[in-house]
N, C-alpha and C. Protein backbone atom coordinates (compact mmCIF):
# COMPACT_ATOMS: atom_id res chain seq x y z
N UNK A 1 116.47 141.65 99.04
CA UNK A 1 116.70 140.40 98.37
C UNK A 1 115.82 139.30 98.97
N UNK A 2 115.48 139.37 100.34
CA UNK A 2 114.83 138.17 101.01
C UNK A 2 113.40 138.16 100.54
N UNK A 3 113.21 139.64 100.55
CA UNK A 3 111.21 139.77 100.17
C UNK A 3 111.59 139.62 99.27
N UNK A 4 112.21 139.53 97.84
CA UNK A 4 111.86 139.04 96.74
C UNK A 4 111.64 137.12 96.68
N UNK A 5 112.46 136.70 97.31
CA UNK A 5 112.40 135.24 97.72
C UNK A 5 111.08 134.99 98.35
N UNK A 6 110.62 135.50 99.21
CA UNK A 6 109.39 135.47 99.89
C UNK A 6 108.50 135.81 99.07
N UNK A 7 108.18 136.60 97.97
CA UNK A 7 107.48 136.77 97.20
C UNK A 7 107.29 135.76 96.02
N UNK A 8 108.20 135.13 96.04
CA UNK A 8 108.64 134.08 95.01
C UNK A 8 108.33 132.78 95.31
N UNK A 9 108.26 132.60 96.30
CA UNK A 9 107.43 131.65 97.09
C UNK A 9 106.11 131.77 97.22
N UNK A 10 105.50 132.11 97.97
CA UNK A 10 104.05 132.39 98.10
C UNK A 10 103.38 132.59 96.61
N UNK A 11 103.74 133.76 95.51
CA UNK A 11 103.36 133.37 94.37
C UNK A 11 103.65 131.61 93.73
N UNK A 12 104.96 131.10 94.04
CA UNK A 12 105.13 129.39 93.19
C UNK A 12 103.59 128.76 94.25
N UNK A 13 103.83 129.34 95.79
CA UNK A 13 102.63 128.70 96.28
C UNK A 13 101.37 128.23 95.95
N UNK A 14 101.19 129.75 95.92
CA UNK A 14 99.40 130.20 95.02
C UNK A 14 99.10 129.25 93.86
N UNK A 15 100.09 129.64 92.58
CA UNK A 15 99.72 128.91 91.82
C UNK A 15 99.96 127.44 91.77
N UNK A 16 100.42 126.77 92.43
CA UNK A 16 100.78 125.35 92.81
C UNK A 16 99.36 125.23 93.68
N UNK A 17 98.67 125.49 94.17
CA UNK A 17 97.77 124.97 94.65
C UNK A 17 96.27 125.70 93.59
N UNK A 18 96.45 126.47 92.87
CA UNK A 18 95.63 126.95 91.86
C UNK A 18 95.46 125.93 90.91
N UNK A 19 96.77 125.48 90.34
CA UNK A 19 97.13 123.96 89.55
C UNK A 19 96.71 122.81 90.26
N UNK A 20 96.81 122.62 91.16
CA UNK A 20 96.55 121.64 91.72
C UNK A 20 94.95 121.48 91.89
N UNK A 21 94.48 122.33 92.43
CA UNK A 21 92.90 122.55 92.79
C UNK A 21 92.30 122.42 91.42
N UNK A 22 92.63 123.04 90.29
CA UNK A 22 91.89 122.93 88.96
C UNK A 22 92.22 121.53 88.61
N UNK A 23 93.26 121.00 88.67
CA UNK A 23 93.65 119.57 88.40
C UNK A 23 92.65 118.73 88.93
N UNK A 24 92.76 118.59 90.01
CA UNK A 24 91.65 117.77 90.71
C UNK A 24 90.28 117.81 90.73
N UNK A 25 89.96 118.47 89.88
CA UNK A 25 88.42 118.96 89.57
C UNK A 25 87.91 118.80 88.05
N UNK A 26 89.18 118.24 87.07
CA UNK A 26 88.56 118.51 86.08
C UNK A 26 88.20 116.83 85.77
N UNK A 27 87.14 116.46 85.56
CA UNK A 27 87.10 114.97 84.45
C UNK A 27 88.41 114.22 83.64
N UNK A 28 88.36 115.50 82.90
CA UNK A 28 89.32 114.72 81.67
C UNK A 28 90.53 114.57 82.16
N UNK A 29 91.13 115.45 83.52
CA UNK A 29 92.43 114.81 83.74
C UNK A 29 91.87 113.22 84.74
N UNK A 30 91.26 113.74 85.14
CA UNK A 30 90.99 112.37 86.00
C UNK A 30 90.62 111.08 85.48
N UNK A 31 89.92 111.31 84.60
CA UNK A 31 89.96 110.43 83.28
C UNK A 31 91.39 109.62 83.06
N UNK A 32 92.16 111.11 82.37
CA UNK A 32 93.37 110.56 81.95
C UNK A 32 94.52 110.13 83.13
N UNK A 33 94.20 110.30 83.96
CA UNK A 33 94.87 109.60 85.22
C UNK A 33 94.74 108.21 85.60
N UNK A 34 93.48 107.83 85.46
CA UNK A 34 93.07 106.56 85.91
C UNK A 34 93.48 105.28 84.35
N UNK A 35 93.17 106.38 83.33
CA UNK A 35 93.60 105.66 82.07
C UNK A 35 95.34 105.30 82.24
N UNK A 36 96.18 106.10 82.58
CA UNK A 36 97.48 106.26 82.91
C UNK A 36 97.49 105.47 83.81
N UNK A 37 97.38 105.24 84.89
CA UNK A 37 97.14 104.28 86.47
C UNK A 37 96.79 102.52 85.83
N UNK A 38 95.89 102.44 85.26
CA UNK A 38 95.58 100.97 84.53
C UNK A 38 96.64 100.86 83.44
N UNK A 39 97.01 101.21 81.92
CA UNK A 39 97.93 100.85 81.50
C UNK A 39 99.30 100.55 82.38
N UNK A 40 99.51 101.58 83.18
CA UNK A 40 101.10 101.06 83.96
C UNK A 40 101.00 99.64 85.01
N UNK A 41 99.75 99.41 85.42
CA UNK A 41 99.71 98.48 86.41
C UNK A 41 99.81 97.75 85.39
N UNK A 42 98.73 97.26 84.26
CA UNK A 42 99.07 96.29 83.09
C UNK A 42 100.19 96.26 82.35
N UNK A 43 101.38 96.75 82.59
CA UNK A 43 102.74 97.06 81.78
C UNK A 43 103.50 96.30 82.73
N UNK A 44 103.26 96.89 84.27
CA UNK A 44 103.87 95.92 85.45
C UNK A 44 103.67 94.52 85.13
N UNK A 45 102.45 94.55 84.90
CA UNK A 45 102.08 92.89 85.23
C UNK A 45 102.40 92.23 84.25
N UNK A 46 102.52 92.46 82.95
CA UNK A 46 103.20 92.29 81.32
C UNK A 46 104.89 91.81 81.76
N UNK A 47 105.44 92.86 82.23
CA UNK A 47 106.98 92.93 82.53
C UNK A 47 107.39 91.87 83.30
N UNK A 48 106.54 91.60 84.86
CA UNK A 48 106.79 90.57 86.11
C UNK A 48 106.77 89.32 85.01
N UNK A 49 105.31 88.97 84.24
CA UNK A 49 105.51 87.52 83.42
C UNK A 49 106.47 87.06 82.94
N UNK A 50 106.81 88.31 81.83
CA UNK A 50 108.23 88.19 81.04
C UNK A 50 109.41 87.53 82.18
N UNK A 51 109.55 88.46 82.82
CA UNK A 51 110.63 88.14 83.76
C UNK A 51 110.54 86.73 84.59
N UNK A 52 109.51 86.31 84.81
CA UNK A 52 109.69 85.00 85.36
C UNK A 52 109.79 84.09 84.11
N UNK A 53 109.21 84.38 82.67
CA UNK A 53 109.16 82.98 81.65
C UNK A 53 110.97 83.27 81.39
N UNK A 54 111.51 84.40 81.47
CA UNK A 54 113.07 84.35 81.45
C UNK A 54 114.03 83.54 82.21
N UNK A 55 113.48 84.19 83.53
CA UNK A 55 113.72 83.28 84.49
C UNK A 55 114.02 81.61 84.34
N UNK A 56 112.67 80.85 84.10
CA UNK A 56 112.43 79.89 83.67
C UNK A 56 113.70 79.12 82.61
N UNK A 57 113.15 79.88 81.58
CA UNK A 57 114.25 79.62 80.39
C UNK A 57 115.65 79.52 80.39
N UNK A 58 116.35 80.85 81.44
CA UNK A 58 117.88 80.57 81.87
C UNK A 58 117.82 79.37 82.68
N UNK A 59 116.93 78.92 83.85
CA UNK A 59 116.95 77.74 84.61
C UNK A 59 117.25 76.54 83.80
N UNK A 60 116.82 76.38 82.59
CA UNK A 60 116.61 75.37 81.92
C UNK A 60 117.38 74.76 80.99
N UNK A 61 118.34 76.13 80.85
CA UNK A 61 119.39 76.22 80.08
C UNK A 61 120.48 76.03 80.41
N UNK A 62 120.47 76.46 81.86
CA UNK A 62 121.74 75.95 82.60
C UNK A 62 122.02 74.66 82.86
N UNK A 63 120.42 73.55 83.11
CA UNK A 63 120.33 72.68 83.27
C UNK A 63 120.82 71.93 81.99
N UNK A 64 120.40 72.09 80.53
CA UNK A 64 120.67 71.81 79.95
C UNK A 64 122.15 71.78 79.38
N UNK A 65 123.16 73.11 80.18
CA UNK A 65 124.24 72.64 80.04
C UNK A 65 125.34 72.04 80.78
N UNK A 66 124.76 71.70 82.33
CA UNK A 66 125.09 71.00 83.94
C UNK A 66 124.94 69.89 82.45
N UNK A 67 123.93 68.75 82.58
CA UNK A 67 123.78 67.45 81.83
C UNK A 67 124.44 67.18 80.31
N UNK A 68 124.85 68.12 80.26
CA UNK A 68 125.62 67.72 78.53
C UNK A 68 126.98 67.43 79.01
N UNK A 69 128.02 65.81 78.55
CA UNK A 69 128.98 65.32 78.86
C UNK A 69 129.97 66.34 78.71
């Protein structure tokens, strides 16, 4: 039972670094990595704005209802 585990390993091994090694070598994923890497940083930075003009807006609103008699 154990050498089958041990076998089961070293093969997930192999090919995990077979995948990996072809991964890192090809263009088009790397391509599509860096394409992936820039949209999410620009989605971050999209999201942070939002969240502070929200920010803003509840501030303003509260204020606006502190000053109403």
């Amino acid at each position: 039972m154990s050498g089958v585990n041990f076998v089961r390993r070293v093969m997930s091994y192999l090919v995990n670094e077979i995948l990996v090694d072809s991964l890192a070598n090809s263009r088009s994923f790397q391509r599509f990595a860096v394409r992936t890497s820039k949209s999410l940083e620009e989605i971050s930075s999209v999201a942070a704005k939002k969240k502070q003009e929200l920010a803003e807006q509840v501030k303003e609103i509260s204020r606006n209802f502190e000053n109403k008699p």
